[in-house]
C-alpha atoms as a PDB file:
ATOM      1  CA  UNK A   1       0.000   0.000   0.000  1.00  0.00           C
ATOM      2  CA  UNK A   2       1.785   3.134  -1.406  1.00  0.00           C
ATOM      3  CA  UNK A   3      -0.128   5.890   1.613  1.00  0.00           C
ATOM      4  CA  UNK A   4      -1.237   4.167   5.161  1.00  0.00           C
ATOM      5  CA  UNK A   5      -1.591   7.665   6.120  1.00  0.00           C
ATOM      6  CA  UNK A   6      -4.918   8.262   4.027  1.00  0.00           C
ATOM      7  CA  UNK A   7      -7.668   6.256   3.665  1.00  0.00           C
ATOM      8  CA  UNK A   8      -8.451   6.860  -0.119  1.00  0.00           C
ATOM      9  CA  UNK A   9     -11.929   4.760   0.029  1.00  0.00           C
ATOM     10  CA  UNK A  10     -13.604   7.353   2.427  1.00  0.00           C
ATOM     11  CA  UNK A  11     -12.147  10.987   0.359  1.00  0.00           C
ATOM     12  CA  UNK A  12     -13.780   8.895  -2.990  1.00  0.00           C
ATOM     13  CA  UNK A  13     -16.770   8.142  -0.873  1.00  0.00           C
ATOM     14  CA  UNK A  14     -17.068  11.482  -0.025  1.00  0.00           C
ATOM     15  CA  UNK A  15     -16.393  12.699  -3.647  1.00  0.00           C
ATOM     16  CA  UNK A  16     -19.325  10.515  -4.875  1.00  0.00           C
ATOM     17  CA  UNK A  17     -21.557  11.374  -2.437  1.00  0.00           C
ATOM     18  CA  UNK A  18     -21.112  15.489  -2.551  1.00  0.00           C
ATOM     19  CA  UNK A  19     -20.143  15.574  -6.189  1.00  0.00           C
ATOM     20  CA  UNK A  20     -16.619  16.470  -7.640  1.00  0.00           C
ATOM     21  CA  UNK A  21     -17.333  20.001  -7.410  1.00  0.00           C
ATOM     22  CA  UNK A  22     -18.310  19.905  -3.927  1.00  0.00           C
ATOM     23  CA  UNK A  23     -16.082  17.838  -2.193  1.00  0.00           C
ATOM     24  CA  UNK A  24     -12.570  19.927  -2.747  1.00  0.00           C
ATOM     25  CA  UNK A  25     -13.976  23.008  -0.958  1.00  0.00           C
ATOM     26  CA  UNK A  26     -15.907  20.643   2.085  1.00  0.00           C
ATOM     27  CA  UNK A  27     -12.563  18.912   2.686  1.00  0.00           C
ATOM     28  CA  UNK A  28     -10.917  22.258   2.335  1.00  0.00           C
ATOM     29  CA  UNK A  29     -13.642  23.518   5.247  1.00  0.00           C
ATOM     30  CA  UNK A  30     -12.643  20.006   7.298  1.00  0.00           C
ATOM     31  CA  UNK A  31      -9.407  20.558   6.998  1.00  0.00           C
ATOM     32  CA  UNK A  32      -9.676  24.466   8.285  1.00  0.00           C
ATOM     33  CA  UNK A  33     -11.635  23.257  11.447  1.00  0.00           C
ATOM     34  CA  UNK A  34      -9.075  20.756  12.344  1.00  0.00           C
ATOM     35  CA  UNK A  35      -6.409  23.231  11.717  1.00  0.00           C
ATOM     36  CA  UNK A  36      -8.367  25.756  14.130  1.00  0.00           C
ATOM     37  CA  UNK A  37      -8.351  23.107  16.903  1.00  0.00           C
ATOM     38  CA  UNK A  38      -5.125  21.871  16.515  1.00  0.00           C
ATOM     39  CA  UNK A  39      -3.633  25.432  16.834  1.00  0.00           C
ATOM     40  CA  UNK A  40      -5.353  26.189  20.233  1.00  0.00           C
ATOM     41  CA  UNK A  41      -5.765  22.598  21.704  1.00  0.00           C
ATOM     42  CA  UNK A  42      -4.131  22.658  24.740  1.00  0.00           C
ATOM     43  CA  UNK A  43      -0.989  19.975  26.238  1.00  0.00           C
ATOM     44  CA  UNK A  44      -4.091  19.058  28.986  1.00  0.00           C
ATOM     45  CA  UNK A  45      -7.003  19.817  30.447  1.00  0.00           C
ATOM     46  CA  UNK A  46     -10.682  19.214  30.076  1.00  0.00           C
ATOM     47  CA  UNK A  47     -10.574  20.595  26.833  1.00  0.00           C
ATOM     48  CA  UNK A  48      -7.959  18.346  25.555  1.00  0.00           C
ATOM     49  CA  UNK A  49     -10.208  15.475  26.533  1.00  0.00           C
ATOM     50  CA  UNK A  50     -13.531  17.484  25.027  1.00  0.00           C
ATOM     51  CA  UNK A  51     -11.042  18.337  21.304  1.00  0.00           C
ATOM     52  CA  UNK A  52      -9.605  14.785  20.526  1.00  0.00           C
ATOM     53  CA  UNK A  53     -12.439  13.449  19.696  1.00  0.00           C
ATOM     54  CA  UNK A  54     -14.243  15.943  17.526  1.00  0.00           C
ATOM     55  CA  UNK A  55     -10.533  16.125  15.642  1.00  0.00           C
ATOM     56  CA  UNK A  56     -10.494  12.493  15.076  1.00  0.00           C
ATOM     57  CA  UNK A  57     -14.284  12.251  13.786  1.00  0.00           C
ATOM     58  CA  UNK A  58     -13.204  15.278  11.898  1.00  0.00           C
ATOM     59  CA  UNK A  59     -10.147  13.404  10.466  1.00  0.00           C
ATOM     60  CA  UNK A  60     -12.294  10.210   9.289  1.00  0.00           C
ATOM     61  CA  UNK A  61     -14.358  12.417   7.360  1.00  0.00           C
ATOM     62  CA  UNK A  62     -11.186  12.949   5.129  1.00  0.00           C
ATOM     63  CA  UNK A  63      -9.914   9.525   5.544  1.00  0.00           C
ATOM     64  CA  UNK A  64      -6.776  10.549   7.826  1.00  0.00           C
ATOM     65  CA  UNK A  65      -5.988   7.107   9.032  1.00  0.00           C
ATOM     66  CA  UNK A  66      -2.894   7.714  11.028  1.00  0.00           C
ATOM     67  CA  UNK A  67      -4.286  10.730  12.986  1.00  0.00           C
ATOM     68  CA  UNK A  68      -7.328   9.683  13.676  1.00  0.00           C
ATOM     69  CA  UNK A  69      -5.898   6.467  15.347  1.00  0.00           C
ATOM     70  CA  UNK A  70      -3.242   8.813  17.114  1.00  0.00           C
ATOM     71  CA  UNK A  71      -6.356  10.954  18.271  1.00  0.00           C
ATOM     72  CA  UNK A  72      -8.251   7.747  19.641  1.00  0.00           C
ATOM     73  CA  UNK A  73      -5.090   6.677  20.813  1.00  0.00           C
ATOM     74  CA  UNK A  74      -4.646  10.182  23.071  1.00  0.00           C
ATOM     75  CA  UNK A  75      -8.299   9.823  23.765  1.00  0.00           C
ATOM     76  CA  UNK A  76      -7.625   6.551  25.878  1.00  0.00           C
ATOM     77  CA  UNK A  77      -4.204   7.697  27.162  1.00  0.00           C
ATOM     78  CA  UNK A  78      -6.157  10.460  29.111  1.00  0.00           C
ATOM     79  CA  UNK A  79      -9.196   8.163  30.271  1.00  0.00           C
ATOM     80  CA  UNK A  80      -6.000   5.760  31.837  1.00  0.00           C
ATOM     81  CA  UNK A  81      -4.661   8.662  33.334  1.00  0.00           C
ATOM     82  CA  UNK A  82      -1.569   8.826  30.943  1.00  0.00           C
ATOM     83  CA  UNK A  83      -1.930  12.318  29.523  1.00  0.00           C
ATOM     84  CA  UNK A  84       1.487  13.263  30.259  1.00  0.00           C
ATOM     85  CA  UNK A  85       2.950  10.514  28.277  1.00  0.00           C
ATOM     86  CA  UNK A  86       0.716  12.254  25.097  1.00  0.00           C
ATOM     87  CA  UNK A  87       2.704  14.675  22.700  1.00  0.00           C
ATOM     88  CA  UNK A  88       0.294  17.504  20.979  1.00  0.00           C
ATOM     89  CA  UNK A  89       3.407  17.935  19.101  1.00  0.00           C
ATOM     90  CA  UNK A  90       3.329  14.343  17.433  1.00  0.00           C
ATOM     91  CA  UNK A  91      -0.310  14.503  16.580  1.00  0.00           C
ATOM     92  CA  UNK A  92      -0.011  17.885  14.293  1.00  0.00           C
ATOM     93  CA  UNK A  93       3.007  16.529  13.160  1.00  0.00           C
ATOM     94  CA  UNK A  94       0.485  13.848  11.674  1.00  0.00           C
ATOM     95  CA  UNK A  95      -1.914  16.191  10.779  1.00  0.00           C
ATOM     96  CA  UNK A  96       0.909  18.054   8.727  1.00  0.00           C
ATOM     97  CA  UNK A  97       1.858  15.112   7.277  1.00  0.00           C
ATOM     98  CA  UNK A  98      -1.349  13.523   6.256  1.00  0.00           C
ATOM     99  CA  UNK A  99      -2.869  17.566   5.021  1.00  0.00           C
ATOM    100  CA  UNK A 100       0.459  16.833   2.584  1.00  0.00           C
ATOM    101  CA  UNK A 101      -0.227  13.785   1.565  1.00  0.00           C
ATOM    102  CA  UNK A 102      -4.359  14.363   0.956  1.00  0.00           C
ATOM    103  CA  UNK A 103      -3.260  17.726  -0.954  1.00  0.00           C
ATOM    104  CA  UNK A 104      -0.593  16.338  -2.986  1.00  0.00           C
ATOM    105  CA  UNK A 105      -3.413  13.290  -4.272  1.00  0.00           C
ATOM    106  CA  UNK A 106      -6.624  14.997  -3.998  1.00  0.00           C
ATOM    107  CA  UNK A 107      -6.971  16.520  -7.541  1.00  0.00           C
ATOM    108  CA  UNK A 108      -6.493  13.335  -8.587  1.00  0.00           C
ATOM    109  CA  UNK A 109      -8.815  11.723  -7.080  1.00  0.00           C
ATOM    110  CA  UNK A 110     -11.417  14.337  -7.169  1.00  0.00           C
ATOM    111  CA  UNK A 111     -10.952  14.513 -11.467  1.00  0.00           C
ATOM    112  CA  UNK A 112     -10.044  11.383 -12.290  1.00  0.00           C
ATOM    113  CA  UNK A 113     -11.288   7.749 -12.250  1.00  0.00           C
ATOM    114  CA  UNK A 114     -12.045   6.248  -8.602  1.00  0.00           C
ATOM    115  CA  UNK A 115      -7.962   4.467  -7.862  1.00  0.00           C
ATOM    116  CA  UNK A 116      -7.189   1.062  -7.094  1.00  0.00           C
ATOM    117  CA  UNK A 117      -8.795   0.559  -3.470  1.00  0.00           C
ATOM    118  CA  UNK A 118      -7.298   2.256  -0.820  1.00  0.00           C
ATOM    119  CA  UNK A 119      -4.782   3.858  -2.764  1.00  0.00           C
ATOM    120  CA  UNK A 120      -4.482   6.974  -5.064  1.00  0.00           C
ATOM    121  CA  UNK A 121      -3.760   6.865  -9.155  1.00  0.00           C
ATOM    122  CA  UNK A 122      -0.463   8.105 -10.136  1.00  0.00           C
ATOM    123  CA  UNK A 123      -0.469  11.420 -11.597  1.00  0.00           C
ATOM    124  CA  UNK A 124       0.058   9.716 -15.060  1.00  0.00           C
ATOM    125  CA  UNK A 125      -2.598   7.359 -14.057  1.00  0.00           C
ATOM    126  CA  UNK A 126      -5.414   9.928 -14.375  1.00  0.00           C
ATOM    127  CA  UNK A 127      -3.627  11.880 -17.315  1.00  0.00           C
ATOM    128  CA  UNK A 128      -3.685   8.317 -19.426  1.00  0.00           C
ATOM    129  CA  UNK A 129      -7.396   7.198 -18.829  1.00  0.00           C
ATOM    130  CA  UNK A 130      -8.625  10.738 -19.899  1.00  0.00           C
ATOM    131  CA  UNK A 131      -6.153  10.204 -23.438  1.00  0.00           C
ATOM    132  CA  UNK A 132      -7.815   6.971 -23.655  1.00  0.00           C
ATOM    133  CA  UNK A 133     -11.307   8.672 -23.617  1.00  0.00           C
ATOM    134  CA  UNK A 134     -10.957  10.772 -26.299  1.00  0.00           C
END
């Protein structure tokens, strides 16, 4: 699997159900919330506890794999009591990561044919299969 990071199936499932025209600016909106928490969430508190979640439903939406499984992940750190063991810094270093990743992909995905499941076409990939349909 070329990206573990992104979960491809649920940004096409999202294209088909809001259109292709639609879904660039929604996950552009997603991606702004998550930002927006992420720049204010706080090393603890009850806020941290009240945040994680929303960010990692938030981060399914757009089929961020690996931080949304490090946002469960620092959801059940803090119910065991472990919230100093849990680095803010690692999970927008994920976010970062995974934002690049989606960006880098996305017009692909939102323009061309659905990819190969759970991962993205090739920038040729996309480029070819529209040559082929003309």
């Amino acid at each position: 699997m070329r990206d573990a990071m992104i979960d491809w199936s649920r940004v096409i499932a999202l294209r088909d159900r809001a259109g292709a025209q639609a879904a660039a600016p929604m996950i552009g909106m997603i991606l702004t919330e998550i930002e927006a928490h992420l720049s204010v969430l706080p090393e603890d508190g009850p806020t941290l506890a009240q945040d994680l979640p929303l960010l990692g439903t938030l981060a399914r939406q757009i089929g961020f794999r690996d931080f949304g499984a490090r946002c469960d992940r620092a959801v059940q750190q803090l119910a065991q009591g472990e919230g100093a063991a849990l680095s803010i810094a690692t999970l927008r270093a994920s976010f970062g990561h995974s934002k690049q990743m989606l960006l880098r992909d996305l017009p692909h995905v939102i323009d061309g044919p659905p990819p190969e499941p759970g991962l993205p076409p090739g920038p040729d990939d996309a480029a070819g299969d529209r040559a082929r349909a003309s």
